[in-house]
PDB file of N, CA and C in Angstrom:
ATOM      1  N   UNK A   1     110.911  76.766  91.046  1.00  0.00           N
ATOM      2  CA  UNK A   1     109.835  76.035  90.447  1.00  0.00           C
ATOM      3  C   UNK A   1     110.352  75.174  89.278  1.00  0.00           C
ATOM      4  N   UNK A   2     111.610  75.542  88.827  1.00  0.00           N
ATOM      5  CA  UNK A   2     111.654  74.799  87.574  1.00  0.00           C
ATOM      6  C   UNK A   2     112.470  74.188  87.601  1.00  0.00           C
ATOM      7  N   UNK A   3     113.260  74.085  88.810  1.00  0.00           N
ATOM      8  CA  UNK A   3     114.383  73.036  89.341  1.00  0.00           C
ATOM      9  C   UNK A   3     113.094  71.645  89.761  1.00  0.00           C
ATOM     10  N   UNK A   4     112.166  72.755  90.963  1.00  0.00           N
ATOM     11  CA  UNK A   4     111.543  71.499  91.138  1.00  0.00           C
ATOM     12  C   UNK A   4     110.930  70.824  90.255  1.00  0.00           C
ATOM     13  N   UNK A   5     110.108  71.283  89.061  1.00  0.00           N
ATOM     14  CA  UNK A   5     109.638  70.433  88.156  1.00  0.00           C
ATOM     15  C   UNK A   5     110.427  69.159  87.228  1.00  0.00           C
ATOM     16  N   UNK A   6     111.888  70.204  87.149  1.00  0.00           N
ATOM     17  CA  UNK A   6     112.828  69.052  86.751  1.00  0.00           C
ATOM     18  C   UNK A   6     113.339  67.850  87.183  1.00  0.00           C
ATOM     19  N   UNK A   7     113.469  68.095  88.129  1.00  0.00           N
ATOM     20  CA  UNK A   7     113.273  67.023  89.249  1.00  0.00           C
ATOM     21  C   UNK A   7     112.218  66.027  89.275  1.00  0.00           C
ATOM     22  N   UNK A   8     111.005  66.137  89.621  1.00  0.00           N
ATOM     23  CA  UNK A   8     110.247  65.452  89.532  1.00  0.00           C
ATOM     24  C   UNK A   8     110.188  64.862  88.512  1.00  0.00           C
ATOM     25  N   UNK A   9     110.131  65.460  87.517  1.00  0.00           N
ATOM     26  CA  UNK A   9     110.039  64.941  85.797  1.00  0.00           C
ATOM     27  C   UNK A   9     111.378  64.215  85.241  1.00  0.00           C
ATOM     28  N   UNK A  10     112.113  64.129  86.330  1.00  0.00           N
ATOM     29  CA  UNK A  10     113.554  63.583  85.796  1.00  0.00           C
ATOM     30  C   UNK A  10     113.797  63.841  84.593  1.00  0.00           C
ATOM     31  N   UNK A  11     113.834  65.173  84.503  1.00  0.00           N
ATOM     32  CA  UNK A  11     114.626  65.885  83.382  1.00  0.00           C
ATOM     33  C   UNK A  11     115.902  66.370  83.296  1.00  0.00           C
ATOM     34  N   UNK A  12     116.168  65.236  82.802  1.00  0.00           N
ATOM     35  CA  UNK A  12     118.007  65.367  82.783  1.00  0.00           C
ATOM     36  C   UNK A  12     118.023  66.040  81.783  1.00  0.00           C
ATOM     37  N   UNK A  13     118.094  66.739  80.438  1.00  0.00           N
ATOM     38  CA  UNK A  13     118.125  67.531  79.872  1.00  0.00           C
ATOM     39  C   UNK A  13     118.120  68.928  80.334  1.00  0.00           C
ATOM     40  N   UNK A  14     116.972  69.704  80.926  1.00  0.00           N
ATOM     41  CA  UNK A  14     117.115  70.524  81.585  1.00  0.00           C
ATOM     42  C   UNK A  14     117.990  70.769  82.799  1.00  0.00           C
ATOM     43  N   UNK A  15     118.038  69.437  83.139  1.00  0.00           N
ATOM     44  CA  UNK A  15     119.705  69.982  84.874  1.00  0.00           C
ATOM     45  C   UNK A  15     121.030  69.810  83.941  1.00  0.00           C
ATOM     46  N   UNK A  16     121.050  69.273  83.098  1.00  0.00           N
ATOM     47  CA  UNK A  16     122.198  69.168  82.494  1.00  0.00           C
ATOM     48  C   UNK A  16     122.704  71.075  82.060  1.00  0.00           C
ATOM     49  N   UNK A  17     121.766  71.719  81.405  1.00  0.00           N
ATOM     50  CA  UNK A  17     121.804  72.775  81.157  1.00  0.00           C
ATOM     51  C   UNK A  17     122.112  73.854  81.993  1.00  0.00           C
ATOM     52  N   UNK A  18     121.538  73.249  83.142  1.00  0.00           N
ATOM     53  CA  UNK A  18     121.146  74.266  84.221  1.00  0.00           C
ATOM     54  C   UNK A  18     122.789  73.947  84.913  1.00  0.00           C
ATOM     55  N   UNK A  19     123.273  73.022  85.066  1.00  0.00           N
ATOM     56  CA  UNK A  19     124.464  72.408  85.711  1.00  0.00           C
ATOM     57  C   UNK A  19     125.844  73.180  84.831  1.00  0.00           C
ATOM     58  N   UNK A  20     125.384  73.335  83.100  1.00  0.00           N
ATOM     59  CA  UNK A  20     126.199  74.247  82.284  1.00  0.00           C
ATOM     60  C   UNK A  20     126.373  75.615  82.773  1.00  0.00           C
ATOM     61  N   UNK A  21     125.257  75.763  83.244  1.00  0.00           N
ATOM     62  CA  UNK A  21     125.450  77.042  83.422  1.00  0.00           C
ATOM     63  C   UNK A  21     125.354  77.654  84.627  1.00  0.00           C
ATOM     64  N   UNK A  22     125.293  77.168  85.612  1.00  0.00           N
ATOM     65  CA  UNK A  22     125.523  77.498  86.902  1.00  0.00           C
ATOM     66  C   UNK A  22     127.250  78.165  87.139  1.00  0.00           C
ATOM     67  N   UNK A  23     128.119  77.835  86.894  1.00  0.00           N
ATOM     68  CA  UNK A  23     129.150  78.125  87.074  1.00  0.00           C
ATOM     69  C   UNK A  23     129.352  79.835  86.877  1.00  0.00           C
ATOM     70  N   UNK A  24     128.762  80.112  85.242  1.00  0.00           N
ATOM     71  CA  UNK A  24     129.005  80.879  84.759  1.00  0.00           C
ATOM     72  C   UNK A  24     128.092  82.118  85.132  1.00  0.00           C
ATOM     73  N   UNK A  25     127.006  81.262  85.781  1.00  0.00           N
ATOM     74  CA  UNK A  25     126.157  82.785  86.867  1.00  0.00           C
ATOM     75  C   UNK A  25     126.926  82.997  88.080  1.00  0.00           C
ATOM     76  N   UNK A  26     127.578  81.701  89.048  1.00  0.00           N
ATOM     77  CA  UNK A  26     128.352  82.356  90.115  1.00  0.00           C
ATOM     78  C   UNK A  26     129.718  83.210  89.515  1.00  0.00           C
ATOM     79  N   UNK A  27     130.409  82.803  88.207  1.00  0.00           N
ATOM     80  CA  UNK A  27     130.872  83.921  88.190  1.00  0.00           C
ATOM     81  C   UNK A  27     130.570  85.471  88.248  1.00  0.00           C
ATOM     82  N   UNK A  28     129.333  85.585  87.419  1.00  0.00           N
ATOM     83  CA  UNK A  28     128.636  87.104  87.115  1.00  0.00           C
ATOM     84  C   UNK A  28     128.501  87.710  88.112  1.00  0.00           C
ATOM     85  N   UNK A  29     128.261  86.682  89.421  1.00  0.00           N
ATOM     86  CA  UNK A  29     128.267  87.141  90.803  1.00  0.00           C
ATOM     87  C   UNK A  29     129.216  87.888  91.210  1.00  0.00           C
ATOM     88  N   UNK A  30     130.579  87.209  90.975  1.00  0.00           N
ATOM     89  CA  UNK A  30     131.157  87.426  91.903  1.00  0.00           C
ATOM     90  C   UNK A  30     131.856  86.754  92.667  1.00  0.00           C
ATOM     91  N   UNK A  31     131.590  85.087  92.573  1.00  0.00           N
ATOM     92  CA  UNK A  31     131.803  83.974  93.422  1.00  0.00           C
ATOM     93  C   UNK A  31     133.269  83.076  92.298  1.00  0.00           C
ATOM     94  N   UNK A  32     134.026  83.920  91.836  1.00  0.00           N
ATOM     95  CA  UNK A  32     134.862  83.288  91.132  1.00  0.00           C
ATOM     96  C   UNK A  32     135.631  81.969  91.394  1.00  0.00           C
ATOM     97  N   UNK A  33     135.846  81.775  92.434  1.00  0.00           N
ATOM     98  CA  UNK A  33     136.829  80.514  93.314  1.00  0.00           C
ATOM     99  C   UNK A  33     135.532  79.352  92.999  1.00  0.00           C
ATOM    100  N   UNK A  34     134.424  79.874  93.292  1.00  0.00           N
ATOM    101  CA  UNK A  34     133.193  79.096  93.518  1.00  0.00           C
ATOM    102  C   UNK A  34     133.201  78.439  92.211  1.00  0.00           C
ATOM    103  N   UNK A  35     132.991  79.276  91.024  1.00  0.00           N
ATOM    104  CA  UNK A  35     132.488  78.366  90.038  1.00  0.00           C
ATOM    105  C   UNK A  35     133.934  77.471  88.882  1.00  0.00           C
ATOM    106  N   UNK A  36     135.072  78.410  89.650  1.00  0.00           N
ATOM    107  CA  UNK A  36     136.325  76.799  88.940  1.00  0.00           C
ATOM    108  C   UNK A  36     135.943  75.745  89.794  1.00  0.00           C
ATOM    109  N   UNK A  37     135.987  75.678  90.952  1.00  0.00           N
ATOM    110  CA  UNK A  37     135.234  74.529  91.532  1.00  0.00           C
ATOM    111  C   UNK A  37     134.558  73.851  91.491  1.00  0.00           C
ATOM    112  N   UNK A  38     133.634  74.405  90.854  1.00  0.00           N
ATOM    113  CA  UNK A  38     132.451  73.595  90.342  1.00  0.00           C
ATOM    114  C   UNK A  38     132.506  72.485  89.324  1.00  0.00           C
ATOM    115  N   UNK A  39     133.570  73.465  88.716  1.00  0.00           N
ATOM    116  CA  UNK A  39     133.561  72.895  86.809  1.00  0.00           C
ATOM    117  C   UNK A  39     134.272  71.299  87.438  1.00  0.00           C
ATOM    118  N   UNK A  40     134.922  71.596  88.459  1.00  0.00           N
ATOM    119  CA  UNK A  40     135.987  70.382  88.723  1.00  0.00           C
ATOM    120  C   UNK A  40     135.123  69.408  89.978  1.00  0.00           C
ATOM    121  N   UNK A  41     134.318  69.697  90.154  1.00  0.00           N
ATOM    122  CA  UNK A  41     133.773  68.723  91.260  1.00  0.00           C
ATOM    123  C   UNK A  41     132.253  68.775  90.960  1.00  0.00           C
ATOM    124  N   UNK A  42     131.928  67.437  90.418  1.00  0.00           N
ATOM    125  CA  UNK A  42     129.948  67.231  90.282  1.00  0.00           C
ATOM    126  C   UNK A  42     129.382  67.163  91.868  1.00  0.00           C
ATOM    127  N   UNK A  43     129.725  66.952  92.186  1.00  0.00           N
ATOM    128  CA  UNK A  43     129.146  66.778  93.730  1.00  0.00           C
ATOM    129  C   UNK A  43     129.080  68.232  94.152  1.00  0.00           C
ATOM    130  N   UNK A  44     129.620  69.187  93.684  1.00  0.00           N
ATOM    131  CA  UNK A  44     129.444  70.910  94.128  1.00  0.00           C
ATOM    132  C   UNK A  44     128.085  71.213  93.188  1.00  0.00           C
ATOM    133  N   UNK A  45     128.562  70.753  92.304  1.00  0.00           N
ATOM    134  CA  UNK A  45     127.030  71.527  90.882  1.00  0.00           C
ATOM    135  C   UNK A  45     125.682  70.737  91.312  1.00  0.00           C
ATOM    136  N   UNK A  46     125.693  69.641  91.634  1.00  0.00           N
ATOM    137  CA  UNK A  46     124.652  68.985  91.864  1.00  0.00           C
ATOM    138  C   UNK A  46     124.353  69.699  93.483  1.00  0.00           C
ATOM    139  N   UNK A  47     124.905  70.250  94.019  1.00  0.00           N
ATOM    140  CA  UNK A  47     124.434  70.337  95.425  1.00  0.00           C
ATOM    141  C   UNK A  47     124.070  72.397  94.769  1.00  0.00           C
ATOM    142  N   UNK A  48     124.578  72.626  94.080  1.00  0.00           N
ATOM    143  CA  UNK A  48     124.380  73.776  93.647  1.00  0.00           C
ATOM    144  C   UNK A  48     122.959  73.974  92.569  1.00  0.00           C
ATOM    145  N   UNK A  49     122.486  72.507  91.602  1.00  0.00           N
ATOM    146  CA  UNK A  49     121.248  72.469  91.469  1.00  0.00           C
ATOM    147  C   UNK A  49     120.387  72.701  91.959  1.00  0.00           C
ATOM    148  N   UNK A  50     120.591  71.697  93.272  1.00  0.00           N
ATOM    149  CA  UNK A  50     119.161  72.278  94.613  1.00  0.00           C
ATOM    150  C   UNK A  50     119.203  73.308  94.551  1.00  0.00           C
ATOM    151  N   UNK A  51     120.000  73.700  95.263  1.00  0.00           N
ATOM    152  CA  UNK A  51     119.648  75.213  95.682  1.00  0.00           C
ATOM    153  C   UNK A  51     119.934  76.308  94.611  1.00  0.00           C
ATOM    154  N   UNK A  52     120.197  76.047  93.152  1.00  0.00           N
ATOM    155  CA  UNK A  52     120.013  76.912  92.242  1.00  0.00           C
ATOM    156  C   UNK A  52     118.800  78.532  92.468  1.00  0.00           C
ATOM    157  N   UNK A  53     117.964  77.410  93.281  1.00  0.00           N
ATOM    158  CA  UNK A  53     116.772  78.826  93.030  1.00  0.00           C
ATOM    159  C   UNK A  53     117.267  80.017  94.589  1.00  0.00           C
ATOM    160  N   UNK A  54     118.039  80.067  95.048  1.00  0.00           N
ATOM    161  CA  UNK A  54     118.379  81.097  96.051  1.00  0.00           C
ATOM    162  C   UNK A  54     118.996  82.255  95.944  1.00  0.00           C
ATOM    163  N   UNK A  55     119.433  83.056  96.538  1.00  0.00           N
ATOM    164  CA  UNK A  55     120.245  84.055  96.317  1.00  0.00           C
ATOM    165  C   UNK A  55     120.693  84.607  94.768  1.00  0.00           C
ATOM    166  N   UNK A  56     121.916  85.822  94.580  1.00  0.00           N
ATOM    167  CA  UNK A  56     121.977  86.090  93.692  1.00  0.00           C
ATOM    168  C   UNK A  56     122.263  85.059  92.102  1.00  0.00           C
ATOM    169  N   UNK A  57     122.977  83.904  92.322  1.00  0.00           N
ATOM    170  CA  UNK A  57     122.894  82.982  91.074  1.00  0.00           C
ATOM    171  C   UNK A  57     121.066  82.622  90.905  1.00  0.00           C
ATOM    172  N   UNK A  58     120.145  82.803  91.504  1.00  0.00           N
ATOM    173  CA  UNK A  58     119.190  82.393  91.198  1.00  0.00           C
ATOM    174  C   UNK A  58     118.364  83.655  89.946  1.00  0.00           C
ATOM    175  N   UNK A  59     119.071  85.025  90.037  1.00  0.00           N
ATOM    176  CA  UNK A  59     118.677  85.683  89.199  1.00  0.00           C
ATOM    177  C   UNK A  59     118.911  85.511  88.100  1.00  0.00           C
ATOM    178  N   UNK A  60     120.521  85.247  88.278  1.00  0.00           N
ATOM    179  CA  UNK A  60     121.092  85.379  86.938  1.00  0.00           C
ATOM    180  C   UNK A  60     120.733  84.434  86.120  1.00  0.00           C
ATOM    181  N   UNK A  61     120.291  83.109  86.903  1.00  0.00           N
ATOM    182  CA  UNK A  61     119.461  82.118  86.148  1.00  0.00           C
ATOM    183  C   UNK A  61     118.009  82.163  85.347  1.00  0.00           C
ATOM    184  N   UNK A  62     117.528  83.151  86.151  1.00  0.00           N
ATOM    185  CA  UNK A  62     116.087  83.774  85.973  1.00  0.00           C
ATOM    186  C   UNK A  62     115.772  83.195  84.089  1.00  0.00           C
ATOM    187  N   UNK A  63     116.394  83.780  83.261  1.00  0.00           N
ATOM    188  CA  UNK A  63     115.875  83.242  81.823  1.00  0.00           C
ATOM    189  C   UNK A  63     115.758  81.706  81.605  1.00  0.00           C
ATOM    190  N   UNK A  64     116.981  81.097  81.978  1.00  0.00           N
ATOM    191  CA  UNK A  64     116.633  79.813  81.926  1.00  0.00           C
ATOM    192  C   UNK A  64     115.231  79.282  82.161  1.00  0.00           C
ATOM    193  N   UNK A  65     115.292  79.788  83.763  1.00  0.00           N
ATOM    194  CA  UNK A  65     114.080  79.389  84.479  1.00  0.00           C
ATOM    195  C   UNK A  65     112.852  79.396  83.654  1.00  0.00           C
ATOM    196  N   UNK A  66     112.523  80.578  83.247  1.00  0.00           N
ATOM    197  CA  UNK A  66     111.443  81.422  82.531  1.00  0.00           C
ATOM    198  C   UNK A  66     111.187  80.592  81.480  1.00  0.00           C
ATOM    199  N   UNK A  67     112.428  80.512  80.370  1.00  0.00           N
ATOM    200  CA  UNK A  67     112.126  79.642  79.462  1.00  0.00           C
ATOM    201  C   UNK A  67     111.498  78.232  79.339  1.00  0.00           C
ATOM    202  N   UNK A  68     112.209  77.260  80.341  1.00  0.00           N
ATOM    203  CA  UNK A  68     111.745  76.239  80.706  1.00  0.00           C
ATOM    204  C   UNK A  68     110.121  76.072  81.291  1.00  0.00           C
ATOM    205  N   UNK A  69     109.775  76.938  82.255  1.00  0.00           N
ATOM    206  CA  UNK A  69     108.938  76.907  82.452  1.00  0.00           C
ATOM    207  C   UNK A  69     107.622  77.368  81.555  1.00  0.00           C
ATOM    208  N   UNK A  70     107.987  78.221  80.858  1.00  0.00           N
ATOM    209  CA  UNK A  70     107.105  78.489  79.228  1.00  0.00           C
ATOM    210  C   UNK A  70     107.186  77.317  78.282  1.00  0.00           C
ATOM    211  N   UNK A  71     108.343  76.583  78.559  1.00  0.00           N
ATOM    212  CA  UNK A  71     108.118  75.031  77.400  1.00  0.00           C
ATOM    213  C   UNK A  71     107.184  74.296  78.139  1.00  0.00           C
ATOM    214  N   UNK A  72     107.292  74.081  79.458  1.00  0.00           N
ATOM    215  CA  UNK A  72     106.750  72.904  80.320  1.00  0.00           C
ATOM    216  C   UNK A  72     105.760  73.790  81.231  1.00  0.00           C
ATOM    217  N   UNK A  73     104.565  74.239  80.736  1.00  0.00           N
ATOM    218  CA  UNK A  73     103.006  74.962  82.073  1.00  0.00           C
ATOM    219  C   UNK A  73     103.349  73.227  82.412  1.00  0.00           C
ATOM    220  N   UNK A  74     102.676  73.865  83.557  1.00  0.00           N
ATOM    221  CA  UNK A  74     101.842  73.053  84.493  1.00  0.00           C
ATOM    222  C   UNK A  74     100.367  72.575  83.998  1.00  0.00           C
ATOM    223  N   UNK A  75     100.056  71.610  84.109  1.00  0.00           N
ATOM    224  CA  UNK A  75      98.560  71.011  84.078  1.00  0.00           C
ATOM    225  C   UNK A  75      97.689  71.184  84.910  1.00  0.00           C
TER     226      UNK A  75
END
């Protein structure tokens, strides 16, 4: 939900954040190879934005999420 809102809202502020820190949830995972990769290729993080909200990196994201979405309800 708060990928998609960012999105829509072209909130580059928030993917920027979310793009910070993606790496460092596929590490927590587990996905170590995954997130040096990342750091080194935008075309991985941005394809890793989308689908931010899936599987286990989508938990570890969970506060972000939460937060953002407590700055920005819905109307």
């Amino acid at each position: 939900m708060a990928v998609h809102r960012a999105l829509t809202h072209a909130d580059v502020k928030f993917l920027w954040e979310l793009l910070r820190a993606i790496p460092a949830a596929e590490s927590l995972e587990g996905y170590e190879g995954e997130s040096q990769e990342d750091v080194v290729k935008a075309s991985a993080l941005l394809a890793d934005v989308i689908s931010s909200g899936d599987g286990a990196e989508a938990e570890a994201l969970r506060p972000l999420y939460i937060d953002y979405l407590t700055k920005h309800p819905q109307h």
